[in-house]
PDB file of N, CA and C in Angstrom:
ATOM      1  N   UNK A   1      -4.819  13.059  -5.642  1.00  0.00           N
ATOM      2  CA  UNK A   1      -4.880  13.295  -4.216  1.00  0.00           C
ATOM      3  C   UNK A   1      -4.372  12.059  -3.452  1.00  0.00           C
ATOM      4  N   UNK A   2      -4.435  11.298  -3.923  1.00  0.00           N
ATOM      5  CA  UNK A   2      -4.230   9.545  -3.692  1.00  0.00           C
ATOM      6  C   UNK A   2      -2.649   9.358  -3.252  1.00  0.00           C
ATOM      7  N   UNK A   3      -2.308   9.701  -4.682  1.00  0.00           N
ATOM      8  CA  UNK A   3      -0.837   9.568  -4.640  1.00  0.00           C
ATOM      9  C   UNK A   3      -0.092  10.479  -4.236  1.00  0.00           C
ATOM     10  N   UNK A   4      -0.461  11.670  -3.662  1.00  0.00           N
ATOM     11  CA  UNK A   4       0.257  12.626  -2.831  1.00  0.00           C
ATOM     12  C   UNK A   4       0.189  11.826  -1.380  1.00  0.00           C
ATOM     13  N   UNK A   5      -0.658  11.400  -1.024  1.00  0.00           N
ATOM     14  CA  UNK A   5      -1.047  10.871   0.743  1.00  0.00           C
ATOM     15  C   UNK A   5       0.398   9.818   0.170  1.00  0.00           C
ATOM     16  N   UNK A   6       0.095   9.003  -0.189  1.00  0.00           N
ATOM     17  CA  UNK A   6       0.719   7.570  -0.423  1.00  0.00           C
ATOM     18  C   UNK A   6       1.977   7.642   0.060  1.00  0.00           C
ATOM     19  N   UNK A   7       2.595   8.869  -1.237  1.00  0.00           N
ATOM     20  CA  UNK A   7       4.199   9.294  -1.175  1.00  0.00           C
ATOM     21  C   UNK A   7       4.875  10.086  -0.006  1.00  0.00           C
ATOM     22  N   UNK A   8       3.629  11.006   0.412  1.00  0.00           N
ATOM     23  CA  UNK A   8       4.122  11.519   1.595  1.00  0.00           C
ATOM     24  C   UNK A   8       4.393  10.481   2.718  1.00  0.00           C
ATOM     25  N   UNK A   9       3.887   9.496   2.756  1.00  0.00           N
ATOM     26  CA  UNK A   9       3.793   8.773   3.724  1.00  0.00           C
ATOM     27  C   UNK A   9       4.858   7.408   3.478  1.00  0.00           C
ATOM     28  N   UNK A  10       5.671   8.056   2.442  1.00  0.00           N
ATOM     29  CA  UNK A  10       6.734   6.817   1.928  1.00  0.00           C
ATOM     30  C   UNK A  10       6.379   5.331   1.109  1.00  0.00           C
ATOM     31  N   UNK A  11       4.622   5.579   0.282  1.00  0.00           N
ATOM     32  CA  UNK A  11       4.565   4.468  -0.250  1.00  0.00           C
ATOM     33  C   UNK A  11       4.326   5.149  -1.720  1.00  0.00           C
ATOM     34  N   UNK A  12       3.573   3.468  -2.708  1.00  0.00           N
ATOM     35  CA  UNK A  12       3.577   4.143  -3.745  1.00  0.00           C
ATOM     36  C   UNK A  12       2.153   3.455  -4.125  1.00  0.00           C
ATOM     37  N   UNK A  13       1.502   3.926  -5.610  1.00  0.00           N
ATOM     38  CA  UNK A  13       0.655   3.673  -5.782  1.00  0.00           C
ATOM     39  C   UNK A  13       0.820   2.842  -7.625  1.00  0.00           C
ATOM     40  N   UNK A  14       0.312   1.806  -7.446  1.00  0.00           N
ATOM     41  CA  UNK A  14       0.518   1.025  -8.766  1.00  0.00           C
ATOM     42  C   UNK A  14      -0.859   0.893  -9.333  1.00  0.00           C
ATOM     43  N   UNK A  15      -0.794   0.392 -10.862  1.00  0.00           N
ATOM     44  CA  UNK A  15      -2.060   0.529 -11.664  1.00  0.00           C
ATOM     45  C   UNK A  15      -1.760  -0.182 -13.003  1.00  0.00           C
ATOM     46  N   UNK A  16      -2.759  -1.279 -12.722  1.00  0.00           N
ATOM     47  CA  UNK A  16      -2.731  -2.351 -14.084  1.00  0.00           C
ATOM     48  C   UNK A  16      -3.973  -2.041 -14.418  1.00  0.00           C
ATOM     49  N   UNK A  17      -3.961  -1.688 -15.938  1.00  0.00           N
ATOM     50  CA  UNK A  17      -5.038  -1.651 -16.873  1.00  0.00           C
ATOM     51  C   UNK A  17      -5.018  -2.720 -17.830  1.00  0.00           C
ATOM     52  N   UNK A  18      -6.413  -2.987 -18.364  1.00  0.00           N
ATOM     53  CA  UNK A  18      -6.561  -3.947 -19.187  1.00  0.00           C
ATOM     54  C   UNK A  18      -7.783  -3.191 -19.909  1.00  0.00           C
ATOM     55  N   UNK A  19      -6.856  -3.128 -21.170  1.00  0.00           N
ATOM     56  CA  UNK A  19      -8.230  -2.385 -22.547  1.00  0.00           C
ATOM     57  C   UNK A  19      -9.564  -3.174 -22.607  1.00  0.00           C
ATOM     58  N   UNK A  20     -10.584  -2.357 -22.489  1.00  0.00           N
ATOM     59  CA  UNK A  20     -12.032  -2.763 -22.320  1.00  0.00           C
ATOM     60  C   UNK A  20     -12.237  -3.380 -20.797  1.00  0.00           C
ATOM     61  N   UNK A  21     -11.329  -3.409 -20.307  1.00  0.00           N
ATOM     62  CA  UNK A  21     -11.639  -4.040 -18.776  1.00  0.00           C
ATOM     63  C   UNK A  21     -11.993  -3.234 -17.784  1.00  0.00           C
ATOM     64  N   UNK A  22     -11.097  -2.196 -17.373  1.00  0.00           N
ATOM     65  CA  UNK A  22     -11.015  -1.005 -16.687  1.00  0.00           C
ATOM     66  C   UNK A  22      -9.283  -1.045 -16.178  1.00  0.00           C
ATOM     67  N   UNK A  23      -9.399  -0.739 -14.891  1.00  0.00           N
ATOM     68  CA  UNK A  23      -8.114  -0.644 -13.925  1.00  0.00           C
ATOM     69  C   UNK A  23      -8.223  -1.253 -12.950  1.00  0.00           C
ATOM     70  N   UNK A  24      -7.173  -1.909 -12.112  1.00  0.00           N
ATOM     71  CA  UNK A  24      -6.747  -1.797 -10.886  1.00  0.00           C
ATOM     72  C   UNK A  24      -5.729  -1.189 -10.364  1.00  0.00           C
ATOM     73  N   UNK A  25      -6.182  -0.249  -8.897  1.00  0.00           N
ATOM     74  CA  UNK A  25      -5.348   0.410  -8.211  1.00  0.00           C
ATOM     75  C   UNK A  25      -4.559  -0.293  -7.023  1.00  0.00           C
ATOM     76  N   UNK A  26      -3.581  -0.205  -6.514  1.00  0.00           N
ATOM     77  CA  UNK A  26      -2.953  -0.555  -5.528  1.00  0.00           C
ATOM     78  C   UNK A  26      -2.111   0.612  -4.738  1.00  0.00           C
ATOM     79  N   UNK A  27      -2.562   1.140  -3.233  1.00  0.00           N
ATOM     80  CA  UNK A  27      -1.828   2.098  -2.728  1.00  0.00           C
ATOM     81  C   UNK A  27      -1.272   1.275  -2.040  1.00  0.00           C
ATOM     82  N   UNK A  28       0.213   0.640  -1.910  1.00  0.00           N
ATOM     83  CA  UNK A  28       1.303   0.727  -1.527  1.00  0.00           C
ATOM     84  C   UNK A  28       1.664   1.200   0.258  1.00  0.00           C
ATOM     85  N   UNK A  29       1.414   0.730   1.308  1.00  0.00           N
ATOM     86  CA  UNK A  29       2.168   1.971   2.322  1.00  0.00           C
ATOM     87  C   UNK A  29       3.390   0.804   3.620  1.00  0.00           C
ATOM     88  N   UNK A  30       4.235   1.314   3.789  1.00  0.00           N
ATOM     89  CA  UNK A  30       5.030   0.933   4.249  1.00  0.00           C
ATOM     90  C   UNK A  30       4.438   0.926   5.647  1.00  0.00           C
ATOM     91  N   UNK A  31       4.989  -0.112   6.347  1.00  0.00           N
ATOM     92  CA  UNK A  31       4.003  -0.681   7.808  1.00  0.00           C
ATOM     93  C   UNK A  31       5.671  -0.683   8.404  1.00  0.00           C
ATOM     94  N   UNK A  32       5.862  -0.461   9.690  1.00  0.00           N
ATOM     95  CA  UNK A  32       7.383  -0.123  10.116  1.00  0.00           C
ATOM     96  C   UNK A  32       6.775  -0.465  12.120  1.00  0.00           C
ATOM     97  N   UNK A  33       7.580  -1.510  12.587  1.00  0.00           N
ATOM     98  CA  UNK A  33       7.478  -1.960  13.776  1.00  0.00           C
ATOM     99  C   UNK A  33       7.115  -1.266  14.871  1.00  0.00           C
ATOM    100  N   UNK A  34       7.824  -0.103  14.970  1.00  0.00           N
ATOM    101  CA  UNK A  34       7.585   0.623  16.303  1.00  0.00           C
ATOM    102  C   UNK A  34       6.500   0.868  16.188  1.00  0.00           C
ATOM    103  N   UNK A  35       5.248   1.173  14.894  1.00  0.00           N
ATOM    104  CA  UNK A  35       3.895   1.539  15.195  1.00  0.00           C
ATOM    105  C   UNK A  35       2.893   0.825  14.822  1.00  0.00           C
ATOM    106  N   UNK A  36       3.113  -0.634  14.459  1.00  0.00           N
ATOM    107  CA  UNK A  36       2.498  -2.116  14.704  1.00  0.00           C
ATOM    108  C   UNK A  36       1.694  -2.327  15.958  1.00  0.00           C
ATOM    109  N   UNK A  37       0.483  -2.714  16.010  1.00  0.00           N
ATOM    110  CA  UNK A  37      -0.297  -2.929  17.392  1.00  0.00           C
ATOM    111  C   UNK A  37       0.113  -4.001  17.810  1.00  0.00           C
ATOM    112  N   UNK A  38       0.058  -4.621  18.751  1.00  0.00           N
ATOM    113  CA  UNK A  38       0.111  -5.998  19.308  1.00  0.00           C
ATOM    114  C   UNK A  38      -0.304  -6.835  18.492  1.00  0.00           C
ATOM    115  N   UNK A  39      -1.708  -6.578  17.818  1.00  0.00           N
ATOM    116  CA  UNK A  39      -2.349  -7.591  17.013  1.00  0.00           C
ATOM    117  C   UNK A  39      -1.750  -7.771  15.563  1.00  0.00           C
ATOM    118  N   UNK A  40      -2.277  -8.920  14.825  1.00  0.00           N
ATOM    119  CA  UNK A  40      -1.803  -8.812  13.316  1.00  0.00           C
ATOM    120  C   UNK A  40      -2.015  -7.976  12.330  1.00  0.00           C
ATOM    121  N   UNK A  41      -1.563  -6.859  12.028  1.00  0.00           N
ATOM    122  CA  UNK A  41      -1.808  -6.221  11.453  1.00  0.00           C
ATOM    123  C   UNK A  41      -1.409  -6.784   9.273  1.00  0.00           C
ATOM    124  N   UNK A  42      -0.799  -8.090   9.184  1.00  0.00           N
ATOM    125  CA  UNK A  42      -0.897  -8.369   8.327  1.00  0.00           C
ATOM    126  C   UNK A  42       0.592  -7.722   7.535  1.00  0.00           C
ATOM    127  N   UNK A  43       1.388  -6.593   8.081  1.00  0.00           N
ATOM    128  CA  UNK A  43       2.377  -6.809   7.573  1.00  0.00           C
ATOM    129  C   UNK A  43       3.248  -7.747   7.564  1.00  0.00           C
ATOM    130  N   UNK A  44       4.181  -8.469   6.733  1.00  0.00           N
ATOM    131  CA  UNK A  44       4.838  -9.669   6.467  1.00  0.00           C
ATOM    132  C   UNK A  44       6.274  -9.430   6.520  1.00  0.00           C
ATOM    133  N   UNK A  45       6.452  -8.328   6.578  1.00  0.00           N
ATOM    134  CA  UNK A  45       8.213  -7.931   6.604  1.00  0.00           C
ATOM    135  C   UNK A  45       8.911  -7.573   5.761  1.00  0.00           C
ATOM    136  N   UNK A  46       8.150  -7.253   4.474  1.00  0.00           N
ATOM    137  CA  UNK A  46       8.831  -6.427   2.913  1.00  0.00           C
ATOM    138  C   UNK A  46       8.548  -5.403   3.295  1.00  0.00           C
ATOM    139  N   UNK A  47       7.827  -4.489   4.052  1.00  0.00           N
ATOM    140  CA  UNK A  47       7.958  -2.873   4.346  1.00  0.00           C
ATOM    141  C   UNK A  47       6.137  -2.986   4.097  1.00  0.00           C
ATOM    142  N   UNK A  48       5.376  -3.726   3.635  1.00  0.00           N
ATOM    143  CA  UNK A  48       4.242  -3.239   2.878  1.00  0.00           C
ATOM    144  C   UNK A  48       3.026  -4.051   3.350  1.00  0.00           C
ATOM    145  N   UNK A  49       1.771  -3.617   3.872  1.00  0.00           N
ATOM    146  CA  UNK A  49       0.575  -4.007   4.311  1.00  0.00           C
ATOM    147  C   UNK A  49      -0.078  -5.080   3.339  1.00  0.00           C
ATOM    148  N   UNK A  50      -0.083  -6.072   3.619  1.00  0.00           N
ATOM    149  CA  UNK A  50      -0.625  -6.798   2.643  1.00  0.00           C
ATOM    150  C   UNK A  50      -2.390  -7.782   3.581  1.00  0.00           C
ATOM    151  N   UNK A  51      -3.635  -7.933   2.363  1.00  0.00           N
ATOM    152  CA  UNK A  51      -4.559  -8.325   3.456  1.00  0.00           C
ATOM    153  C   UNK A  51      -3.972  -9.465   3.943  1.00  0.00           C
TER     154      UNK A  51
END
């Protein structure tokens, strides 16, 4: 369900596993100027929301 939102929305979703560890997920979404608030929203200018 994750990765349908993601893609529809032009991003992607990545996933590093480590045996006996578990996973990490990363959804991906492209942040694009015209709908940036005034404030920092933390995108950096590769297309992608980063904290």
């Amino acid at each position: 369900m994750v990765q349908s939102f993601v893609i529809a929305y032009g991003g992607r979703v990545d996933v590093a596993s480590t045996p006996g560890e578990g996973c990490t997920f990363h959804a991906l979404l492209p942040c694009v100027a015209a709908d940036v608030p005034t404030h920092d929203t933390g995108c950096d200018g590769d297309g992608h929301q980063h904290p």
